[in-house]
Each structure stands twice: as C-alpha cells, then as structure tokens.
ModelCIF file with pLDDT and N, C-alpha, C, O atoms, coordinates in Angstrom:
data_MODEL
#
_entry.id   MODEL 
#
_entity.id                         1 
_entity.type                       polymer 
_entity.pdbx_number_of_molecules   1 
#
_entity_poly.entity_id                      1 
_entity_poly.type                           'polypeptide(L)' 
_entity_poly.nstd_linkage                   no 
_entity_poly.nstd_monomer                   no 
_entity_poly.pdbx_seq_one_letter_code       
;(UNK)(UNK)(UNK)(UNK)(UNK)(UNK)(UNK)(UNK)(UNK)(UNK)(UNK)(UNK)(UNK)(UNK)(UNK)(UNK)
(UNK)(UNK)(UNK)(UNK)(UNK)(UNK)(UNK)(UNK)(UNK)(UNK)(UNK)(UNK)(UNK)(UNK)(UNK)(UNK)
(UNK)(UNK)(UNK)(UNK)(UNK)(UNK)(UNK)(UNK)(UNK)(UNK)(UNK)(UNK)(UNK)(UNK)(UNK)(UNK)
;
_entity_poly.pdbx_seq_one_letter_code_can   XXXXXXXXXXXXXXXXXXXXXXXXXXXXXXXXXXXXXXXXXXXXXXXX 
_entity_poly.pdbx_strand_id                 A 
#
loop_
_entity_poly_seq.entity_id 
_entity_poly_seq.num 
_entity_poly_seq.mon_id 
_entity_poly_seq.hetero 
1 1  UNK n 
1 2  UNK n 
1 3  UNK n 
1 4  UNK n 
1 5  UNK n 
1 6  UNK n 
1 7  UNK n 
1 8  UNK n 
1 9  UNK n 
1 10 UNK n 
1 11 UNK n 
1 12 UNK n 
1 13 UNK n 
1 14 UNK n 
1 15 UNK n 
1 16 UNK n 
1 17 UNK n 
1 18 UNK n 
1 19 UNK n 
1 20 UNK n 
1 21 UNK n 
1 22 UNK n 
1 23 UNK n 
1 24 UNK n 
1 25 UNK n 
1 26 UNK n 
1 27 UNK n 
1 28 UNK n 
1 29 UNK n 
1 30 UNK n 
1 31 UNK n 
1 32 UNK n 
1 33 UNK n 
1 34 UNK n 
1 35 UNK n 
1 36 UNK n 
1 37 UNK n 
1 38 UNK n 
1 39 UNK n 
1 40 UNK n 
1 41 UNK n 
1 42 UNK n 
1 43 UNK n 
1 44 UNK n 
1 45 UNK n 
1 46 UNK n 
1 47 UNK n 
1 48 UNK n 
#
_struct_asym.id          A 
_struct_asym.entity_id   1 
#
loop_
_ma_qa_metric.id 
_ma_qa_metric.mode 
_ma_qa_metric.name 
_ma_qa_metric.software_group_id 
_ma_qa_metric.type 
1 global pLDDT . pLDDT 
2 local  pLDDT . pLDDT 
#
_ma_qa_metric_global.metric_id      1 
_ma_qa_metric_global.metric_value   82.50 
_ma_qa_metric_global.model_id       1 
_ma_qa_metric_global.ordinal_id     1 
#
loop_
_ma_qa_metric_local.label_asym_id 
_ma_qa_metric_local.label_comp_id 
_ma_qa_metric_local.label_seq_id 
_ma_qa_metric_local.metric_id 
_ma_qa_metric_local.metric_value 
_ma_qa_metric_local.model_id 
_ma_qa_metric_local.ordinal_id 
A UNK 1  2 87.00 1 1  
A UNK 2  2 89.00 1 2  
A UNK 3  2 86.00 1 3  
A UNK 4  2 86.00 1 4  
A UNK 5  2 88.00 1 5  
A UNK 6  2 83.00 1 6  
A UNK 7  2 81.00 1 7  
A UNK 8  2 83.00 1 8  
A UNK 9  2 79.00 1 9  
A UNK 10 2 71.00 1 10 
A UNK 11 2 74.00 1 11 
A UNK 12 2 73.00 1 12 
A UNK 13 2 67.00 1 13 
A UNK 14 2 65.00 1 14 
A UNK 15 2 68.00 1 15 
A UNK 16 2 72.00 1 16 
A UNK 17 2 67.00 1 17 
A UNK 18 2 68.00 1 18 
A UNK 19 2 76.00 1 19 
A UNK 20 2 79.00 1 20 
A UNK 21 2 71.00 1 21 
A UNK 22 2 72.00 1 22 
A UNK 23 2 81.00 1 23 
A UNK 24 2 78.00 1 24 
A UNK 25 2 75.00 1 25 
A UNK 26 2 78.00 1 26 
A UNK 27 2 79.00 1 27 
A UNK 28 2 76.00 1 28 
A UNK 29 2 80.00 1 29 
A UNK 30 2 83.00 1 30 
A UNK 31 2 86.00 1 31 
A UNK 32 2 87.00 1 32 
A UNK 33 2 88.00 1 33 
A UNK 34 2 90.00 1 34 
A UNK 35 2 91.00 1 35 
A UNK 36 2 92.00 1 36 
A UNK 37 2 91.00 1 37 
A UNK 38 2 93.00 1 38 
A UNK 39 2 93.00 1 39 
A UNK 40 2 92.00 1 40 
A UNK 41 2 92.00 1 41 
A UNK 42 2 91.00 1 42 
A UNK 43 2 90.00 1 43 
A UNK 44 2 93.00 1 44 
A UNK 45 2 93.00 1 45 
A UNK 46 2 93.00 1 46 
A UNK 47 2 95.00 1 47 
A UNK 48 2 95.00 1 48 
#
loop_
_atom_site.group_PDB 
_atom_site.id 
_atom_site.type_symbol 
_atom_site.label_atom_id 
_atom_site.label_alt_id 
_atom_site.label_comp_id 
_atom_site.label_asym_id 
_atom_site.label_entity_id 
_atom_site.label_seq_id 
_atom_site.pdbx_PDB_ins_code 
_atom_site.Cartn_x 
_atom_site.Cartn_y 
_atom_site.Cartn_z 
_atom_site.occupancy 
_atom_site.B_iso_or_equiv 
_atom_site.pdbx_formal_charge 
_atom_site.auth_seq_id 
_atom_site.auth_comp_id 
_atom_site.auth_asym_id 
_atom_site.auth_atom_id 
_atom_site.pdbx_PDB_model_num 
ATOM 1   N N  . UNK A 1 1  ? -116.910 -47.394 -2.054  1.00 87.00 ? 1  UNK A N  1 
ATOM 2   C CA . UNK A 1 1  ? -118.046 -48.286 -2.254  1.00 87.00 ? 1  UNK A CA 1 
ATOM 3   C C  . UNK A 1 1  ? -119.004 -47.742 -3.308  1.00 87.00 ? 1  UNK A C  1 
ATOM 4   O O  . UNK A 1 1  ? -119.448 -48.629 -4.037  1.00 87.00 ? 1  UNK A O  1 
ATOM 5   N N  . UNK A 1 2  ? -119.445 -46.486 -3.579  1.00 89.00 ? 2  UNK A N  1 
ATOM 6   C CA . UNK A 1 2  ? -120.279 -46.403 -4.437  1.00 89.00 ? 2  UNK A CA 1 
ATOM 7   C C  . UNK A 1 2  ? -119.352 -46.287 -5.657  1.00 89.00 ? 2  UNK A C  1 
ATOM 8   O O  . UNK A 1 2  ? -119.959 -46.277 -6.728  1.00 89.00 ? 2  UNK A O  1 
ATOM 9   N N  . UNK A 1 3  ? -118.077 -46.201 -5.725  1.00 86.00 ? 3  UNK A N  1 
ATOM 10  C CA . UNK A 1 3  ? -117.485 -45.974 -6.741  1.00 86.00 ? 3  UNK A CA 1 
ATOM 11  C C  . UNK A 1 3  ? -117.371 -47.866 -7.186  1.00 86.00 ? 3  UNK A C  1 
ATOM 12  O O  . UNK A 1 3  ? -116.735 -47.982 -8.234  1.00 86.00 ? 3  UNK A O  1 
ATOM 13  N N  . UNK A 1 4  ? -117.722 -48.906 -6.759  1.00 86.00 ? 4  UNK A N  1 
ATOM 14  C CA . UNK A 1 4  ? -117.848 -50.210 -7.198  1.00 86.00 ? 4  UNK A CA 1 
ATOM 15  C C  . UNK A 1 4  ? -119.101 -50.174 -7.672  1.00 86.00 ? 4  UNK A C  1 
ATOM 16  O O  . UNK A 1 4  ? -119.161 -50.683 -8.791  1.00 86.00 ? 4  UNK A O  1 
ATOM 17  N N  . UNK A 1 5  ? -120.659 -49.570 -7.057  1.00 88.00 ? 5  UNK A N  1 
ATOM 18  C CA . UNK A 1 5  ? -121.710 -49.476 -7.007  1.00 88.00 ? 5  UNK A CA 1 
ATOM 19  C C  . UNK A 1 5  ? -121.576 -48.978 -8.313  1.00 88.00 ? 5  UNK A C  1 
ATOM 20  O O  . UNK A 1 5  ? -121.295 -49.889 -9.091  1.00 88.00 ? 5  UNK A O  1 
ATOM 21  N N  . UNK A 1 6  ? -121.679 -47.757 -8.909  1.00 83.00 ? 6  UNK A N  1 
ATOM 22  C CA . UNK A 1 6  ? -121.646 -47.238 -10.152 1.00 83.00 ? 6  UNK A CA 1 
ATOM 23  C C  . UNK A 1 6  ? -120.360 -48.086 -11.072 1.00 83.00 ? 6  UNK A C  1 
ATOM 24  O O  . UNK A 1 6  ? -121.219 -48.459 -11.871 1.00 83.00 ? 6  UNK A O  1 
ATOM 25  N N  . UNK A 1 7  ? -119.802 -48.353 -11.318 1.00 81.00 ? 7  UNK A N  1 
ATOM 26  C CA . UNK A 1 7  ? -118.423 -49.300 -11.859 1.00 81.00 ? 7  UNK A CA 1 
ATOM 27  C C  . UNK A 1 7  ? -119.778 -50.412 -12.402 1.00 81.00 ? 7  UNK A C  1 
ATOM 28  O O  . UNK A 1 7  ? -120.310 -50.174 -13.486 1.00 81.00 ? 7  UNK A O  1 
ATOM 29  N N  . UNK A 1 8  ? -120.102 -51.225 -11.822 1.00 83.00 ? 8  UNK A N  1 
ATOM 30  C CA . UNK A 1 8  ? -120.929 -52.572 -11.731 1.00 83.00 ? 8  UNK A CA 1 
ATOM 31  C C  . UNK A 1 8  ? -122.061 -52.431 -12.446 1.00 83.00 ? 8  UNK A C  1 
ATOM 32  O O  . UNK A 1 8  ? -122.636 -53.283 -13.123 1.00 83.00 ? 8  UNK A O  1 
ATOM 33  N N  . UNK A 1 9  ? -122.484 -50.767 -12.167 1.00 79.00 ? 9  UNK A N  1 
ATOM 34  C CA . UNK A 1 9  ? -123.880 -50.882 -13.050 1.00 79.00 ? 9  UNK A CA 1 
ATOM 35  C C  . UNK A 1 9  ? -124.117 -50.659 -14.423 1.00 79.00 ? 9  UNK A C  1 
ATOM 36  O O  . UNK A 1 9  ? -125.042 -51.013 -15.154 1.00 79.00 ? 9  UNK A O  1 
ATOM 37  N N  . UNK A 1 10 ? -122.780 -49.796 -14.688 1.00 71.00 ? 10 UNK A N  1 
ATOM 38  C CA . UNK A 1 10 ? -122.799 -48.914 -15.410 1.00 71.00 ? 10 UNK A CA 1 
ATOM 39  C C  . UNK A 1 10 ? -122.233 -50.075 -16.746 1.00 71.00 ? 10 UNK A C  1 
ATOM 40  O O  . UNK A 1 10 ? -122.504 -50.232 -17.936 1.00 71.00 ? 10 UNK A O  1 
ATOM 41  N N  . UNK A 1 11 ? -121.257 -50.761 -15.678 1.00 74.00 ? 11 UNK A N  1 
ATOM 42  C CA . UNK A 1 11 ? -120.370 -51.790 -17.111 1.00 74.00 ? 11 UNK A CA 1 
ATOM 43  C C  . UNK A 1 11 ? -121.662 -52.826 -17.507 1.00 74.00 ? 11 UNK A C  1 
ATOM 44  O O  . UNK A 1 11 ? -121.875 -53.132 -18.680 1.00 74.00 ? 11 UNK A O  1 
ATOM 45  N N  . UNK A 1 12 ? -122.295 -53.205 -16.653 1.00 73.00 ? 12 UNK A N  1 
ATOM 46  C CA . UNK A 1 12 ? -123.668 -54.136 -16.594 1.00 73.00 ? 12 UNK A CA 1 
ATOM 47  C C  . UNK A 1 12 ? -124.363 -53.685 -17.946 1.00 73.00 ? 12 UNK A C  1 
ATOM 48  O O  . UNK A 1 12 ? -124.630 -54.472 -18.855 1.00 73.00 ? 12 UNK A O  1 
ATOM 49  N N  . UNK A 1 13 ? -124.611 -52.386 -17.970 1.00 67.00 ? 13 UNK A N  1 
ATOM 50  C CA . UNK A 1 13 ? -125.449 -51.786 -18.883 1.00 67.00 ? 13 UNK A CA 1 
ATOM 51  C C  . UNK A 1 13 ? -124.831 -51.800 -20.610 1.00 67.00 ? 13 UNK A C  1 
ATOM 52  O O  . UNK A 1 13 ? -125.499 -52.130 -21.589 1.00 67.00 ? 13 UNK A O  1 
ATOM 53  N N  . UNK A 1 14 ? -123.607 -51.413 -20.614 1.00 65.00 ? 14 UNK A N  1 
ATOM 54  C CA . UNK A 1 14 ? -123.231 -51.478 -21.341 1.00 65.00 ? 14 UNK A CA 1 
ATOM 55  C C  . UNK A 1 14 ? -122.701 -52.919 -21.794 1.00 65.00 ? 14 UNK A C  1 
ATOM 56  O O  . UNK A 1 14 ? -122.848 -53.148 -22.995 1.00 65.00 ? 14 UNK A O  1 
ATOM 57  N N  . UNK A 1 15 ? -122.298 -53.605 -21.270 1.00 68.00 ? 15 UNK A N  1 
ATOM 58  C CA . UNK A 1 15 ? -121.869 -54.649 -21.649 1.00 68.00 ? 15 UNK A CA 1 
ATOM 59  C C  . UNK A 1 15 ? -123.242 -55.865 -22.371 1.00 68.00 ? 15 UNK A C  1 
ATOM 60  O O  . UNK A 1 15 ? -123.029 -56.560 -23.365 1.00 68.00 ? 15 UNK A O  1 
ATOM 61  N N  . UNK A 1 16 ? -124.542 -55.865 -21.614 1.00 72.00 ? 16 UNK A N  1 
ATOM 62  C CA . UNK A 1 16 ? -125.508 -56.596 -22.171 1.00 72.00 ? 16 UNK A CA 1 
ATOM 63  C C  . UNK A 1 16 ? -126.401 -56.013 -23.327 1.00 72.00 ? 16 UNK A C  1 
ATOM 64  O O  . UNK A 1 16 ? -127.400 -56.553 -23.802 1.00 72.00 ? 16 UNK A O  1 
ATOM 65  N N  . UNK A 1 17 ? -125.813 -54.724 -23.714 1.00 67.00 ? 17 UNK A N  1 
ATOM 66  C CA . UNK A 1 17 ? -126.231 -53.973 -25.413 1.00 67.00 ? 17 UNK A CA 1 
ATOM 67  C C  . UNK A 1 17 ? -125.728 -54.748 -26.393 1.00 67.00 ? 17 UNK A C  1 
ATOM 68  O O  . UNK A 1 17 ? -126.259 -54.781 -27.503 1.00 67.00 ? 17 UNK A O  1 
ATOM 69  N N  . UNK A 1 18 ? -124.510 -55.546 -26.049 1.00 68.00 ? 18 UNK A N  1 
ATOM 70  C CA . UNK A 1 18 ? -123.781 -56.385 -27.072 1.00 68.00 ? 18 UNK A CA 1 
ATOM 71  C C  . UNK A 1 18 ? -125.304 -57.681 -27.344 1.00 68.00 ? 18 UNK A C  1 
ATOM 72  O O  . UNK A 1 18 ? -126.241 -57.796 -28.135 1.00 68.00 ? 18 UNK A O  1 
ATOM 73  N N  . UNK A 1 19 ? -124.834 -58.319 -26.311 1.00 76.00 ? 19 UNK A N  1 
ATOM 74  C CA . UNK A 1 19 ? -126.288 -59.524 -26.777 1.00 76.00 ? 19 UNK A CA 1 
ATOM 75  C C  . UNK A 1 19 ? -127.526 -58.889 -27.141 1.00 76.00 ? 19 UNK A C  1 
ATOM 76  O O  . UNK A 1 19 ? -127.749 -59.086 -28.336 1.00 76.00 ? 19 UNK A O  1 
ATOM 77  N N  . UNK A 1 20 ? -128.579 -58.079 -26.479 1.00 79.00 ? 20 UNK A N  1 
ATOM 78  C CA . UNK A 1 20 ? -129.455 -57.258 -27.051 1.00 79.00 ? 20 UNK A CA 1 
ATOM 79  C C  . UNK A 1 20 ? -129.806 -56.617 -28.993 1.00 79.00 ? 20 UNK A C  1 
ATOM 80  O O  . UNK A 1 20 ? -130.498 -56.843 -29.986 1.00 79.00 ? 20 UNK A O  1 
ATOM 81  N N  . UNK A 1 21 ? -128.906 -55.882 -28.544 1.00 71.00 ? 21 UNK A N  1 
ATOM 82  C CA . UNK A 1 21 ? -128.776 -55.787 -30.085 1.00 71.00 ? 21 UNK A CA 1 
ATOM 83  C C  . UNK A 1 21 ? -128.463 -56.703 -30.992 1.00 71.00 ? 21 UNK A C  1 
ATOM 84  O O  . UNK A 1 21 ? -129.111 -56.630 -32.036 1.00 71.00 ? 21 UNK A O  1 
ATOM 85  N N  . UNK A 1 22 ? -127.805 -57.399 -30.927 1.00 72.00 ? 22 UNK A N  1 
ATOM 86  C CA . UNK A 1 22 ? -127.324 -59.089 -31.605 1.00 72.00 ? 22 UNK A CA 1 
ATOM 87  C C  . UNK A 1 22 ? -128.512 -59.308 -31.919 1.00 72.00 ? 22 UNK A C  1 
ATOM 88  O O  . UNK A 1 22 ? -128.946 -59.120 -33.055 1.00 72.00 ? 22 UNK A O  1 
ATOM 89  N N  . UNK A 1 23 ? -129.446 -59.896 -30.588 1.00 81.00 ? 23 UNK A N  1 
ATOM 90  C CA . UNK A 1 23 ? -130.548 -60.530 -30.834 1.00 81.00 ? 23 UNK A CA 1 
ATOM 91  C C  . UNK A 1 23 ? -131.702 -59.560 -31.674 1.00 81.00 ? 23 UNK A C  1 
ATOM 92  O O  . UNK A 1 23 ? -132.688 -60.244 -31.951 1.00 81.00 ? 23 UNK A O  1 
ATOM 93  N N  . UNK A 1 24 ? -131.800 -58.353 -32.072 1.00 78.00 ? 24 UNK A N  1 
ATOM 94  C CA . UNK A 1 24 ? -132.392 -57.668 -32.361 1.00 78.00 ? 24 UNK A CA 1 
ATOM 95  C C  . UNK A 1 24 ? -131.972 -57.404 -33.910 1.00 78.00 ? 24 UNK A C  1 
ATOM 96  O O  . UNK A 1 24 ? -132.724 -56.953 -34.774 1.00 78.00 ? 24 UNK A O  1 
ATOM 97  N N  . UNK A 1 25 ? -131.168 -57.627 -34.010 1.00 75.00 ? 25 UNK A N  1 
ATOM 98  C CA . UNK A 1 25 ? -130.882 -58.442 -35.745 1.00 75.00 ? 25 UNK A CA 1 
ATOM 99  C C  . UNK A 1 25 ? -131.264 -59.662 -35.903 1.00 75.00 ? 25 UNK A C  1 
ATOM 100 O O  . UNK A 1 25 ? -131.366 -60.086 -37.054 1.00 75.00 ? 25 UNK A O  1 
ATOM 101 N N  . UNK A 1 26 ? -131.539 -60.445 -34.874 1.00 78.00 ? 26 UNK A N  1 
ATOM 102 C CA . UNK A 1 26 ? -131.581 -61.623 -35.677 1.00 78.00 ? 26 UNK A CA 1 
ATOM 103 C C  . UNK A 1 26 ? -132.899 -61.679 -35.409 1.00 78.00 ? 26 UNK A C  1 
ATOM 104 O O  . UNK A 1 26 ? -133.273 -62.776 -35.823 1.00 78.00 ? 26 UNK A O  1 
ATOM 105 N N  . UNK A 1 27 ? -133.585 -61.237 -35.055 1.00 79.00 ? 27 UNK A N  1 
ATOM 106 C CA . UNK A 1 27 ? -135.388 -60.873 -34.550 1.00 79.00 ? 27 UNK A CA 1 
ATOM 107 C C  . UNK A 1 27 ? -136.139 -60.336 -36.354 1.00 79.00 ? 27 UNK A C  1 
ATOM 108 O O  . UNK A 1 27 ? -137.098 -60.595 -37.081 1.00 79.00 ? 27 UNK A O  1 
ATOM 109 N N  . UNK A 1 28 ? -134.897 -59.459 -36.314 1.00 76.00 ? 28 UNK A N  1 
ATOM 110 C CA . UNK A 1 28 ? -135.722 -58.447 -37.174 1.00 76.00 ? 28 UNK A CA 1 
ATOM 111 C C  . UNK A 1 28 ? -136.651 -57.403 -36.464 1.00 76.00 ? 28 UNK A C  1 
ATOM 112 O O  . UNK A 1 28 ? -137.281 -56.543 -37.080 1.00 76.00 ? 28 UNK A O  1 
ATOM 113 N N  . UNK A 1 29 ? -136.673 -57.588 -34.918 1.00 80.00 ? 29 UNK A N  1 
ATOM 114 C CA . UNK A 1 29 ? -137.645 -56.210 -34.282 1.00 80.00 ? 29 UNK A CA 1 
ATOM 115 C C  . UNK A 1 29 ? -137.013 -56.080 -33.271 1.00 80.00 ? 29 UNK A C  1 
ATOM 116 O O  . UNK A 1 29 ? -136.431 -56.974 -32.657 1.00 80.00 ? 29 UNK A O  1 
ATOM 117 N N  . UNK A 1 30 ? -137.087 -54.652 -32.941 1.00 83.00 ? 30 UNK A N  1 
ATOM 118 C CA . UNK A 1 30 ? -137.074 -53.933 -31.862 1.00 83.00 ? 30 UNK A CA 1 
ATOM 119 C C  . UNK A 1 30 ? -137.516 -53.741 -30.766 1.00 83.00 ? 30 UNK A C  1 
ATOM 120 O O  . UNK A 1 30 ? -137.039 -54.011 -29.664 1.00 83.00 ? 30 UNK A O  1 
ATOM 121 N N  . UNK A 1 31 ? -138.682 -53.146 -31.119 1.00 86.00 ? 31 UNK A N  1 
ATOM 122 C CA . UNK A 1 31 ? -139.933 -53.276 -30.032 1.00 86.00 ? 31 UNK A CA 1 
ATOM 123 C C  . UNK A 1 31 ? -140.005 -54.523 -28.710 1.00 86.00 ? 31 UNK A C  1 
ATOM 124 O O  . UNK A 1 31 ? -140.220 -54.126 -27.564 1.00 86.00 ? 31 UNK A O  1 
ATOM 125 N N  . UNK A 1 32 ? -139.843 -55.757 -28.935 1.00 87.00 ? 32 UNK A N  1 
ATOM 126 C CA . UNK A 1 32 ? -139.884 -56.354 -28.082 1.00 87.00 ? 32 UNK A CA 1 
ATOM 127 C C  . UNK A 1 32 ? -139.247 -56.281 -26.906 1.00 87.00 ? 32 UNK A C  1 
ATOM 128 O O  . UNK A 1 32 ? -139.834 -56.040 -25.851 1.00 87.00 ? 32 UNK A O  1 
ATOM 129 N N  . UNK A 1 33 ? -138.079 -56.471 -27.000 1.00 88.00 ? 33 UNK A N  1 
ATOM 130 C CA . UNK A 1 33 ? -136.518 -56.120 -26.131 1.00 88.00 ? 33 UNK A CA 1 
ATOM 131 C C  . UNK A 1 33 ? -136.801 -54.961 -25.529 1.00 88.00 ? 33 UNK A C  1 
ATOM 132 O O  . UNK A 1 33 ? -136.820 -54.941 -24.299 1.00 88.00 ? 33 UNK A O  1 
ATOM 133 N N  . UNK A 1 34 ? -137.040 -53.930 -26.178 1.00 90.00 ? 34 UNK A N  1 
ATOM 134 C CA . UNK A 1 34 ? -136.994 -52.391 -25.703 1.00 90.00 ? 34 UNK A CA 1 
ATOM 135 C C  . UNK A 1 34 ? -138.116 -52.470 -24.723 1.00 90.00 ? 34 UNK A C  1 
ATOM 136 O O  . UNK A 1 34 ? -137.754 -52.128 -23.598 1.00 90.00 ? 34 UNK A O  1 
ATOM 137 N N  . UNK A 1 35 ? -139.621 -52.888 -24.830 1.00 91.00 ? 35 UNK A N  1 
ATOM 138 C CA . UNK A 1 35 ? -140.244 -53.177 -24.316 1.00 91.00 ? 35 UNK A CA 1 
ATOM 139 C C  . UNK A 1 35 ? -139.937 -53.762 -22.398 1.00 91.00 ? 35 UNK A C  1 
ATOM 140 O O  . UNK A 1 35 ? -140.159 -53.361 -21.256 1.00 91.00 ? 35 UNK A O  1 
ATOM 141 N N  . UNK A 1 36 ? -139.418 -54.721 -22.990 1.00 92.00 ? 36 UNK A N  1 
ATOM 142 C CA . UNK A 1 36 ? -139.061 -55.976 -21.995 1.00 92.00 ? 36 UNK A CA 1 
ATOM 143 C C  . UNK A 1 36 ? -138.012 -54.888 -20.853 1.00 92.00 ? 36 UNK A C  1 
ATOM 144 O O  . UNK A 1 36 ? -138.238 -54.623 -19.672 1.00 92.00 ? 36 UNK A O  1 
ATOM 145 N N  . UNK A 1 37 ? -136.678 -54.363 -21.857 1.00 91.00 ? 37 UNK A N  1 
ATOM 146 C CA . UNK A 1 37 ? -135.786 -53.351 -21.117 1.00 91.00 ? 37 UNK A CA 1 
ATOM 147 C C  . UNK A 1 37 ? -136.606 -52.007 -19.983 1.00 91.00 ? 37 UNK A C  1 
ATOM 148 O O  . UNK A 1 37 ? -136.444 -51.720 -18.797 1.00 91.00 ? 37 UNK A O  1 
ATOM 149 N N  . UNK A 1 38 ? -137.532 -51.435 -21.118 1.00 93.00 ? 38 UNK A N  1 
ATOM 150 C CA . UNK A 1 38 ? -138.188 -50.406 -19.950 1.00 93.00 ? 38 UNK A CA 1 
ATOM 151 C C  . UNK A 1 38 ? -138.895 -50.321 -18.955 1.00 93.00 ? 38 UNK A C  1 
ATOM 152 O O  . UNK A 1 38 ? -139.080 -49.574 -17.995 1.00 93.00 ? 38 UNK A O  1 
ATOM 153 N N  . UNK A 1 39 ? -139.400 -51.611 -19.550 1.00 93.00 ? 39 UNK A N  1 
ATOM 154 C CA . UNK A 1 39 ? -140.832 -52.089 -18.168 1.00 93.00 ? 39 UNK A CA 1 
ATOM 155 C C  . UNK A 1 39 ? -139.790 -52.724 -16.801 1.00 93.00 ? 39 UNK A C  1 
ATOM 156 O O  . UNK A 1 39 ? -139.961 -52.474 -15.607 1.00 93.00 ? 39 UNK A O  1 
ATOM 157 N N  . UNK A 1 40 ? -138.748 -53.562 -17.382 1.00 92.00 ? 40 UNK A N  1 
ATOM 158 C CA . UNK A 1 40 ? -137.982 -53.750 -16.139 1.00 92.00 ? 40 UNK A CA 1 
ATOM 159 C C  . UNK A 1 40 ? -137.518 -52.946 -15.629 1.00 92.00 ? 40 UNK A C  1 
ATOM 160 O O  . UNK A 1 40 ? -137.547 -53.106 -14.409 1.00 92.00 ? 40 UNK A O  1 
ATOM 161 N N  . UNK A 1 41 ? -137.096 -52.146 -15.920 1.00 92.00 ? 41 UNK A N  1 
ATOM 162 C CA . UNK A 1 41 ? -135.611 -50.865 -15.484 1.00 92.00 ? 41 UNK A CA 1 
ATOM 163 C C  . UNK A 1 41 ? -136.913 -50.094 -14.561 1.00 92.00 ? 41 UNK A C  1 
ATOM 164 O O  . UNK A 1 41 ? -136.517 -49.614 -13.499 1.00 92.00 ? 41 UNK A O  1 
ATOM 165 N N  . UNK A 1 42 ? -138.621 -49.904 -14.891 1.00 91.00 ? 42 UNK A N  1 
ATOM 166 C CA . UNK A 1 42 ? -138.903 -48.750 -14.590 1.00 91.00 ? 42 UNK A CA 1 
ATOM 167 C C  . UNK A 1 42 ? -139.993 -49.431 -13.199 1.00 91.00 ? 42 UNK A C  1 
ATOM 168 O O  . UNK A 1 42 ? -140.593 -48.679 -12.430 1.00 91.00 ? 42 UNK A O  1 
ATOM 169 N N  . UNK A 1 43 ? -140.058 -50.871 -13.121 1.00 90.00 ? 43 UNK A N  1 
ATOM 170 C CA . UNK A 1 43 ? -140.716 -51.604 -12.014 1.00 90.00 ? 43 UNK A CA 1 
ATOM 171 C C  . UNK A 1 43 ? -139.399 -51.819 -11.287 1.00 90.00 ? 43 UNK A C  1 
ATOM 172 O O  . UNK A 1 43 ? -139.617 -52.283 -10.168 1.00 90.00 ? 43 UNK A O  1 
ATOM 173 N N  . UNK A 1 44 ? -138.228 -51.657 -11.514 1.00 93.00 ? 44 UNK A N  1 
ATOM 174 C CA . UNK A 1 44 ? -137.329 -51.909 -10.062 1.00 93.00 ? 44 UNK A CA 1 
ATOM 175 C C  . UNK A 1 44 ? -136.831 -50.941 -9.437  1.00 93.00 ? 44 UNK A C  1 
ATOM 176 O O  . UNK A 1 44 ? -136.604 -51.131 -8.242  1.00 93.00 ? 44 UNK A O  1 
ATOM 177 N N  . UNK A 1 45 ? -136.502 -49.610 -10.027 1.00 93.00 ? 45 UNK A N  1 
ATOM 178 C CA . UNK A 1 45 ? -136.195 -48.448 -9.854  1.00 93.00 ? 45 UNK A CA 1 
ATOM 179 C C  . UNK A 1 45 ? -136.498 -48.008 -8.481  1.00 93.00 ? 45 UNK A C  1 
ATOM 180 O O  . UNK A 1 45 ? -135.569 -47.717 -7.729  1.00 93.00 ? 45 UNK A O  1 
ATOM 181 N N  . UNK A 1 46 ? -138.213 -47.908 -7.940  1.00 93.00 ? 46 UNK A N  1 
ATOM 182 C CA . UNK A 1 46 ? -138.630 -47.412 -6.971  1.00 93.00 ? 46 UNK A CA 1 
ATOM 183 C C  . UNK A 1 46 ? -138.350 -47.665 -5.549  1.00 93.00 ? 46 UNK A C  1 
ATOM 184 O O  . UNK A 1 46 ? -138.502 -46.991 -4.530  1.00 93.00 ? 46 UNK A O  1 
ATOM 185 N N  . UNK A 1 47 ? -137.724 -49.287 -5.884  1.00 95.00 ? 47 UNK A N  1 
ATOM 186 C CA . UNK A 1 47 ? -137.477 -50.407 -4.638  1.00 95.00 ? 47 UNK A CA 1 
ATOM 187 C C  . UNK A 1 47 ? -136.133 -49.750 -3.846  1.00 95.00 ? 47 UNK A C  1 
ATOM 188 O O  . UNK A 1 47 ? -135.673 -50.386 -2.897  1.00 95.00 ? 47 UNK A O  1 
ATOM 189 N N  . UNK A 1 48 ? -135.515 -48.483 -4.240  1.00 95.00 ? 48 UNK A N  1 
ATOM 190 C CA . UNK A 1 48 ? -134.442 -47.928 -3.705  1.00 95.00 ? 48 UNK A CA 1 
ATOM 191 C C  . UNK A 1 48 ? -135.454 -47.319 -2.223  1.00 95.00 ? 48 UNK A C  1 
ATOM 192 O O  . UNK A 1 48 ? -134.909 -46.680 -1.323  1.00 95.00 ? 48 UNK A O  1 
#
C-alpha cells in the first residue's frame, strides 16, 4: 500500500510538469505557477 501511495504521488508530480511548463512558455512567466505550486503543496502538507 504505500508502495501505490508513493507510485501515485510521485507519477502525479511528474507527470503535471508537462502542462505547467507548457503553460509557462506560453505565459512568458514563471512566477505565477510557481507561486500557485508552493503555496498549495505548503497549505496541504500539515493536514497529514
């Protein structure tokens, strides 16, 4: 089970860098996304 748990998160992560970055060419910025990425990742984290 945690070996699905890590499998799921890990492909999750990597797999939505494809659209991200995409969109971050076609933005022309960075900052936003990255923004948007850390503030989420670092408000759900604790809920473990």
């Amino acid at each position: 089970e945690i070996g699905v748990i890590e499998g799921i998160a890990e492909s999750t992560a990597s797999v939505l860098k494809l659209f991200s970055g995409w969109l971050s060419d076609q933005m022309g910025r960075r900052k936003p996304l990255m923004l948007a990425g850390y503030g989420f990742s670092n408000l759900i984290k604790p809920l473990f």
